[in-house]
Protein backbone atom coordinates (compact mmCIF):
# COMPACT_ATOMS: atom_id res chain seq x y z
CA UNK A 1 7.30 53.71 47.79
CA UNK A 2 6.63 51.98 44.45
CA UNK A 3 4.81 54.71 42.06
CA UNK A 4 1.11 53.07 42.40
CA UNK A 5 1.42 53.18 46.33
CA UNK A 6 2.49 56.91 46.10
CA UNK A 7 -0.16 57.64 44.06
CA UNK A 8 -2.76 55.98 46.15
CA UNK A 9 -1.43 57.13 49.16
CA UNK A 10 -1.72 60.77 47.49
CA UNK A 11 -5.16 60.21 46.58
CA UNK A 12 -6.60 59.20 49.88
CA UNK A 13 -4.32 62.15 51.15
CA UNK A 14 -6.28 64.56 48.96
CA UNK A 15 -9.33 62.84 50.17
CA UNK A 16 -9.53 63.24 53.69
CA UNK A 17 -8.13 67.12 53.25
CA UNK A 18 -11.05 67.76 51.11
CA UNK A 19 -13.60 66.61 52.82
CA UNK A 20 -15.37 69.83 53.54
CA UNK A 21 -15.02 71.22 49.70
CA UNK A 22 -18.72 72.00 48.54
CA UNK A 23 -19.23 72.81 51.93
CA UNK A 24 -20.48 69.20 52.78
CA UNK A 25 -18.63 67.56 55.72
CA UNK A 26 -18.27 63.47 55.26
CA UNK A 27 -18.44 63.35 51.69
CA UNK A 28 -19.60 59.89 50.53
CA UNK A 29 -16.84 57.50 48.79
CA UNK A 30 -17.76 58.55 45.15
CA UNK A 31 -17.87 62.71 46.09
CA UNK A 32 -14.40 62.23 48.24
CA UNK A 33 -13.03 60.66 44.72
CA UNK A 34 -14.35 63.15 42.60
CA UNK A 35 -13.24 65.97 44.79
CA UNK A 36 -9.60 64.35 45.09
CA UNK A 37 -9.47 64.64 41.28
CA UNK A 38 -11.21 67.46 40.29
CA UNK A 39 -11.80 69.96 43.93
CA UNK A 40 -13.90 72.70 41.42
CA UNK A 41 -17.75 71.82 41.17
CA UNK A 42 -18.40 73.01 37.71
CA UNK A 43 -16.88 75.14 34.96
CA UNK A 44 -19.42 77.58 34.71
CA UNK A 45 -18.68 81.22 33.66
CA UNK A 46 -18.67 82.13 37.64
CA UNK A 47 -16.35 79.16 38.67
CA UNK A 48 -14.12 78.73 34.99
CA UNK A 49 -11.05 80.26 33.61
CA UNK A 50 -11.88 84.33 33.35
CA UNK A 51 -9.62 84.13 30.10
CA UNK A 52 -12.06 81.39 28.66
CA UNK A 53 -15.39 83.42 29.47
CA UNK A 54 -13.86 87.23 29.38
CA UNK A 55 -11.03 86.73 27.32
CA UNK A 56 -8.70 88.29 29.94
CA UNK A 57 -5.55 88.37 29.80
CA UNK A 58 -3.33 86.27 32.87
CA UNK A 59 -1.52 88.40 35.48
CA UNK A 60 2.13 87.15 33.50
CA UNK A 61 0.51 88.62 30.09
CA UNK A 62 -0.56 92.11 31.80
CA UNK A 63 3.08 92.03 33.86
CA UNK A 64 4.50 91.76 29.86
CA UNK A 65 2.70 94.39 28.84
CA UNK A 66 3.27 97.07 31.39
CA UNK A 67 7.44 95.89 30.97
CA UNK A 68 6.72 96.67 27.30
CA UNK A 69 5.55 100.06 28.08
């Protein structure tokens, strides 16, 4: 496949798997795009990176640490 048919054949690939994210079933054209593209609904504190909002350290930085030990 030439590399914009792969890539639109992965996008509408992504699309129909993700239909049910947000828990809505038949998302509308412009949800099933942003959900191929971006599958989180927000950033929020409750949906973001813990390391951004806690400043918690990743599971490779505590695995580091305990080898350090």
């Amino acid at each position: 496949m030439a590399k914009r048919a792969e890539r639109r054949a992965h996008a509408e690939r992504l699309k129909k798997a993700r239909q049910a994210y947000w828990g809505w079933h038949g998302l509308s054209g412009k949800q099933a795009g942003i959900v191929a593209y971006t599958p989180k609904t927000c950033s929020c504190w409750m949906c973001g990176n813990p390391r951004k909002y806690f400043g918690e350290r990743t599971i490779q930085e505590r695995r580091r640490m305990q080898e350090d030990e």
